[in-house]
C-alpha atoms as a PDB file:
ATOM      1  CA  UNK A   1      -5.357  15.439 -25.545  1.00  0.00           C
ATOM      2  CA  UNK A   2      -4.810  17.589 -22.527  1.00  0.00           C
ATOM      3  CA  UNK A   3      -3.824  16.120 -19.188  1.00  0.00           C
ATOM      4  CA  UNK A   4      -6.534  16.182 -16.391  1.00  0.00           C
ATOM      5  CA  UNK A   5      -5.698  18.788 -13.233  1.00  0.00           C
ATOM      6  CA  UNK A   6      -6.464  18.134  -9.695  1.00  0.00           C
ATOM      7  CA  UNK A   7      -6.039  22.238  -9.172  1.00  0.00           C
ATOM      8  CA  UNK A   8      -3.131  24.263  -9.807  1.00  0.00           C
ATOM      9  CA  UNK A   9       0.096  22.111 -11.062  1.00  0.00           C
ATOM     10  CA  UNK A  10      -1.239  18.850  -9.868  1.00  0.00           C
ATOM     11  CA  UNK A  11      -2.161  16.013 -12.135  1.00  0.00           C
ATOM     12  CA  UNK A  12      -5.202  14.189 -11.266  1.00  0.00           C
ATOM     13  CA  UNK A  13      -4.097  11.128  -9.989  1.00  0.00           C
ATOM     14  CA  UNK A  14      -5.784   7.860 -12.400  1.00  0.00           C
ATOM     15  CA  UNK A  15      -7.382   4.636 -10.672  1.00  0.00           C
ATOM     16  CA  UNK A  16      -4.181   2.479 -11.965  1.00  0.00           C
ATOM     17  CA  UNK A  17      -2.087   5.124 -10.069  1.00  0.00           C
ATOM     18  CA  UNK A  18      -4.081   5.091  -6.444  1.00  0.00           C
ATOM     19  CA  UNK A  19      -4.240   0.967  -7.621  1.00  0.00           C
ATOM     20  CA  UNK A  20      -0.486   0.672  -8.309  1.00  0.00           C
ATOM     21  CA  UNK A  21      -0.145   2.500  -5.461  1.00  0.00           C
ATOM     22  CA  UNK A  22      -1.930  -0.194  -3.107  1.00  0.00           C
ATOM     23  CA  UNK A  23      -0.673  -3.290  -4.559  1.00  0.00           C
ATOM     24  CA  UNK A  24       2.947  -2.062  -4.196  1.00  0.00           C
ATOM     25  CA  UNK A  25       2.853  -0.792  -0.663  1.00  0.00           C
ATOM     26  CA  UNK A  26       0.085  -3.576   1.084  1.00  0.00           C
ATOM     27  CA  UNK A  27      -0.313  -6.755  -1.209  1.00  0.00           C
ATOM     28  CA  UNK A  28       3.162  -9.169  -1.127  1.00  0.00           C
ATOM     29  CA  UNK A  29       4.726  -9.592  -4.160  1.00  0.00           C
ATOM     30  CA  UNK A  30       4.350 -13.090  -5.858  1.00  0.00           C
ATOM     31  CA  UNK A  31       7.677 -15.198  -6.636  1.00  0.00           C
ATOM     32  CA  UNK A  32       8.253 -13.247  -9.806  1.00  0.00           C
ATOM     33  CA  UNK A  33       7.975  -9.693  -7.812  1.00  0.00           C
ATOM     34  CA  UNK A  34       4.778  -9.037  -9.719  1.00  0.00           C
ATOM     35  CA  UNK A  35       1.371  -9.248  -8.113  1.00  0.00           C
ATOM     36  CA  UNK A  36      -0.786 -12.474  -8.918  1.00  0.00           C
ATOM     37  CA  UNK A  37      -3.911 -11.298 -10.266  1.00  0.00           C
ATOM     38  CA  UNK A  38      -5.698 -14.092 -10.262  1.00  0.00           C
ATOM     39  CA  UNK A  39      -4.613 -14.607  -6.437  1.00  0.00           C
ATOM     40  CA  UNK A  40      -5.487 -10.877  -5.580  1.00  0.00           C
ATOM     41  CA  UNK A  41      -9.115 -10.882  -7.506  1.00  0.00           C
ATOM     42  CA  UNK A  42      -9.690 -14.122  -5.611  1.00  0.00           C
ATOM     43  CA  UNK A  43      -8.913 -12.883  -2.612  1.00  0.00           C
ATOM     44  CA  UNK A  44     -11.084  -9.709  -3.573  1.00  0.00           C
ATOM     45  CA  UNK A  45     -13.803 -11.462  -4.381  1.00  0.00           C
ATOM     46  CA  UNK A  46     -14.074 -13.708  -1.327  1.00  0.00           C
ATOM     47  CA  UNK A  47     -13.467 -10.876   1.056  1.00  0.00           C
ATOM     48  CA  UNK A  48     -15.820  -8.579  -0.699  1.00  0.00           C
ATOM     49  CA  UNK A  49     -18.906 -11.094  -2.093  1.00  0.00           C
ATOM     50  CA  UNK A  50     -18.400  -9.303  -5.505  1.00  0.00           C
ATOM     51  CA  UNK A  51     -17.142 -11.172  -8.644  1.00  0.00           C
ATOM     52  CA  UNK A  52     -13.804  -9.805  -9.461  1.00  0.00           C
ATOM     53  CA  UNK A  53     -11.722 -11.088 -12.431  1.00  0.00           C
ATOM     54  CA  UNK A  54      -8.439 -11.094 -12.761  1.00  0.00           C
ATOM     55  CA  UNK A  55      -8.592  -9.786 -16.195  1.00  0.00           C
ATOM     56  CA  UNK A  56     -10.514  -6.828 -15.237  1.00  0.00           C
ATOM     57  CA  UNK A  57      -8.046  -6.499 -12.070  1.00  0.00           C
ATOM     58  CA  UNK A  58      -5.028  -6.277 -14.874  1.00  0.00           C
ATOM     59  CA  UNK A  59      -6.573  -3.929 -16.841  1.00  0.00           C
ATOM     60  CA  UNK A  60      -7.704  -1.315 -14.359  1.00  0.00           C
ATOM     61  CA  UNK A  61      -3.859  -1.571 -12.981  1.00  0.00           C
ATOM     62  CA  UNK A  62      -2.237  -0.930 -16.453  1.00  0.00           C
ATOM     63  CA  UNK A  63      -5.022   1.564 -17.089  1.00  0.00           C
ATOM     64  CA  UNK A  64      -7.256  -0.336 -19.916  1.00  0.00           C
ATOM     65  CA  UNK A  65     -10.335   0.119 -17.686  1.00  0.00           C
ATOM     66  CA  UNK A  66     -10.718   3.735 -16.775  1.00  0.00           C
ATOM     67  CA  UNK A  67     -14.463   3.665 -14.665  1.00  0.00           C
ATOM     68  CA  UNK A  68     -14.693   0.888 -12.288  1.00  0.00           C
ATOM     69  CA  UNK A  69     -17.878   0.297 -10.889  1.00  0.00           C
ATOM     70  CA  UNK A  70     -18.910   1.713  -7.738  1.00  0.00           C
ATOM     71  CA  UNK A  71     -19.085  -2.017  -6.515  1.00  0.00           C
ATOM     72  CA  UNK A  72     -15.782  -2.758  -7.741  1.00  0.00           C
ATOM     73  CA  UNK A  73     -14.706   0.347  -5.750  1.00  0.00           C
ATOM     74  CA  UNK A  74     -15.964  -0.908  -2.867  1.00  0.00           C
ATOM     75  CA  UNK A  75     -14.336  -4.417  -3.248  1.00  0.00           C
ATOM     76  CA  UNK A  76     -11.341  -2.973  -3.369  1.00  0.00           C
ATOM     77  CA  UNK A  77     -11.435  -0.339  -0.830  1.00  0.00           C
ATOM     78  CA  UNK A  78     -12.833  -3.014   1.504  1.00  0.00           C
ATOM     79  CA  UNK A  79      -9.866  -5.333   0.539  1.00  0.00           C
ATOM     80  CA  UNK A  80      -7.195  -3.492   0.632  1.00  0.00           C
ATOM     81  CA  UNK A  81      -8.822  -1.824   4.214  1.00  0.00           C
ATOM     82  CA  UNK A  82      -9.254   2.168   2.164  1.00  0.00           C
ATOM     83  CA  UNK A  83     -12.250   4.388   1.971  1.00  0.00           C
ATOM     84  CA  UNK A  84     -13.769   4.122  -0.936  1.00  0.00           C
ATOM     85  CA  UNK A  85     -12.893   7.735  -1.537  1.00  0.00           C
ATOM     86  CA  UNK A  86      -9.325   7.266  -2.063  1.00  0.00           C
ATOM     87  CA  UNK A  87     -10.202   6.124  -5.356  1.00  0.00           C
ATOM     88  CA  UNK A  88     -13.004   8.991  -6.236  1.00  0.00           C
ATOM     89  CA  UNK A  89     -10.702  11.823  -4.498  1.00  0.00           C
ATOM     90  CA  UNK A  90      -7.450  12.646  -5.364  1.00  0.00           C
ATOM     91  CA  UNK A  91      -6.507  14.718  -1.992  1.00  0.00           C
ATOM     92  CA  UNK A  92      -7.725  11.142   0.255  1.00  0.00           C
ATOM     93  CA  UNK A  93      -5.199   9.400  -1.847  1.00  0.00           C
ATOM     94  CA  UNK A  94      -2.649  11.641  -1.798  1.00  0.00           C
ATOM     95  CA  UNK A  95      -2.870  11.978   2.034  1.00  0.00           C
ATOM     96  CA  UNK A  96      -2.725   8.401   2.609  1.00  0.00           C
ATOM     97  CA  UNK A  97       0.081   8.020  -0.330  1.00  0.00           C
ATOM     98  CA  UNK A  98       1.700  10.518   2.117  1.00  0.00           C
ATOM     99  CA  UNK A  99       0.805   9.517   5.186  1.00  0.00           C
ATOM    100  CA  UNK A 100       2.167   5.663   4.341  1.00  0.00           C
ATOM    101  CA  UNK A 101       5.461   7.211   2.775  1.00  0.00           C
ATOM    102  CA  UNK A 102       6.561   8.728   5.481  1.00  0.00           C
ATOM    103  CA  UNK A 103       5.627   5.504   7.763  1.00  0.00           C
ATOM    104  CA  UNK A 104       7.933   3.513   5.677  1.00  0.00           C
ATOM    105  CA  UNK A 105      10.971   6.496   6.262  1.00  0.00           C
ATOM    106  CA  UNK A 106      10.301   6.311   9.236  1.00  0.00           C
ATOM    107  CA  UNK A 107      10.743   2.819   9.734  1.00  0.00           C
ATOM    108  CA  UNK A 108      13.423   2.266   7.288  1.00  0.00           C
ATOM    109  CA  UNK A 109      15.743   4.749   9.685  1.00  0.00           C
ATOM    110  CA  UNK A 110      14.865   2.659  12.914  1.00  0.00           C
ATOM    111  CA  UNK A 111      15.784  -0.519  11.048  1.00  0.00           C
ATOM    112  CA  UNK A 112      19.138   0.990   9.798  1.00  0.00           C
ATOM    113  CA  UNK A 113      19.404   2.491  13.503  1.00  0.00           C
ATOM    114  CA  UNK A 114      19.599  -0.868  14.734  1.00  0.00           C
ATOM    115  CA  UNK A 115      21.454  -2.594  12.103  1.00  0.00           C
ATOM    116  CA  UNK A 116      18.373  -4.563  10.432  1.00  0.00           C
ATOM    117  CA  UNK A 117      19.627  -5.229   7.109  1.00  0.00           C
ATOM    118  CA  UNK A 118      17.342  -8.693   6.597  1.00  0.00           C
ATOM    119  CA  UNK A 119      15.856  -8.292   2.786  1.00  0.00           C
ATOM    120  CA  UNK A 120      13.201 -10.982   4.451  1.00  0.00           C
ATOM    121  CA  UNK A 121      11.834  -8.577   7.275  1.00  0.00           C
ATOM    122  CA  UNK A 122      11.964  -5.452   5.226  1.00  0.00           C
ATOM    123  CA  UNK A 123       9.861  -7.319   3.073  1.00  0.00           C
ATOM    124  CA  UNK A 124       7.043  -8.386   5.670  1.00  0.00           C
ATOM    125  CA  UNK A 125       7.266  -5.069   7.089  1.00  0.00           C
ATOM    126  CA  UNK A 126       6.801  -2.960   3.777  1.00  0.00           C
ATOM    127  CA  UNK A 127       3.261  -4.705   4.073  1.00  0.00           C
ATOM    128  CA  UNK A 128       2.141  -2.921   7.249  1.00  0.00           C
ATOM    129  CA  UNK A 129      -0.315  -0.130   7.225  1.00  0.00           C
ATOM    130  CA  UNK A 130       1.128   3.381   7.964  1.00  0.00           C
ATOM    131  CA  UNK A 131      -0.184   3.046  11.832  1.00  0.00           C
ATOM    132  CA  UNK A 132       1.835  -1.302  11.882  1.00  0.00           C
ATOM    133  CA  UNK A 133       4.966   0.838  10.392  1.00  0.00           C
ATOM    134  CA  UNK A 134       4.997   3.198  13.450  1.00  0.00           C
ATOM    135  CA  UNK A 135       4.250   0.432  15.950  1.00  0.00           C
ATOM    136  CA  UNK A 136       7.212  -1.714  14.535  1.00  0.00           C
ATOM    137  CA  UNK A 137       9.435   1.108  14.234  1.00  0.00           C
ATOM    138  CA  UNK A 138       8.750   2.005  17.914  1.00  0.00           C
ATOM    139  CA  UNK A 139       9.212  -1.677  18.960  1.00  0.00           C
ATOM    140  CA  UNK A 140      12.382  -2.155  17.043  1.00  0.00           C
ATOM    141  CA  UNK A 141      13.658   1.621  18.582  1.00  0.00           C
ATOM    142  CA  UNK A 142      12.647   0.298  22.403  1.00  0.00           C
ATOM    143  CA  UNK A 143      14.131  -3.243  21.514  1.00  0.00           C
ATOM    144  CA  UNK A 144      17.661  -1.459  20.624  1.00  0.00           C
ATOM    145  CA  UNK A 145      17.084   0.530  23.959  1.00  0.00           C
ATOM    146  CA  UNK A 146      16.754  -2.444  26.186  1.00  0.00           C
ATOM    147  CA  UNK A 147      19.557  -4.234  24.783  1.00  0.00           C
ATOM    148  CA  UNK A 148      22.213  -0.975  24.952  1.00  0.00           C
ATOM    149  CA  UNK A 149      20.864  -1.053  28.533  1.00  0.00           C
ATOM    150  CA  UNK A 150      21.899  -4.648  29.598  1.00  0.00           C
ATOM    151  CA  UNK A 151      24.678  -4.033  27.913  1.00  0.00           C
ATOM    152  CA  UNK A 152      26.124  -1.298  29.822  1.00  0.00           C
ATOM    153  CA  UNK A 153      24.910  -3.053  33.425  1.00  0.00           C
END
């Protein structure tokens, strides 16, 4: 079976990728570190109006179900606040894979800037969108500012 390419040298990225993708950078892990999918196709389902299973939520993340529905698509674009197309186009993803990689570098190195070492507030921060990581990295950088400065006065 030859692998599917998204032009030259890139793989094309598969719906339990872009899926993975989501539920580890924007839905909170459950108490074992693992996402609930009966809690996440519950909370699909009443965000979206569609009926969502959890079973059929498992399978398209480990890749069992390979063709969602273009309604299930929706439901989880809507959900986890994507355009649909990051699941149909592989540069959309990629760009947002990008785009919220390089929010969470960028807020890891304020946080270390200013000592935040809390496992707890990394955690509720790694949940942010790209745009919430910038916004609490600049907060946290102009926090450490006005303290240095009423320090030194």
């Amino acid at each position: 079976m030859s692998e599917e390419r998204d032009g030259p040298g890139r793989r094309r990225l598969t719906v339990a990728q872009k899926l993975d993708h989501l539920l580890k950078m924007r839905a909170g892990p459950s108490e074992n570190g693992k996402p609930s999918y009966k809690k996440l196709a519950a909370e699909i389902a009443a965000q979206s109006g569609e009926t969502f299973s959890s079973v059929y939520l498992w399978q398209l993340h480990r890749g069992e179900r390979t063709n969602p529905t273009l309604r299930h698509l929706r439901a989880m674009a809507t959900y986890f606040d994507v355009p649909v197309s990051y699941f149909t186009e592989d540069d959309v993803a990629r760009r947002m894979i990008d785009e919220e990689v390089l929010a969470g570098r960028e807020l890891d190195q304020a946080m270390a800037e200013a000592g935040v070492s809390a496992v707890y507030l990394r955690g509720d921060l790694a949940a942010l969108s790209p745009e919430g990581k910038r916004m609490a990295a600049d907060m946290i950088r102009q926090l450490r500012e006005l303290e240095q400065g009423t320090r030194r006065a």
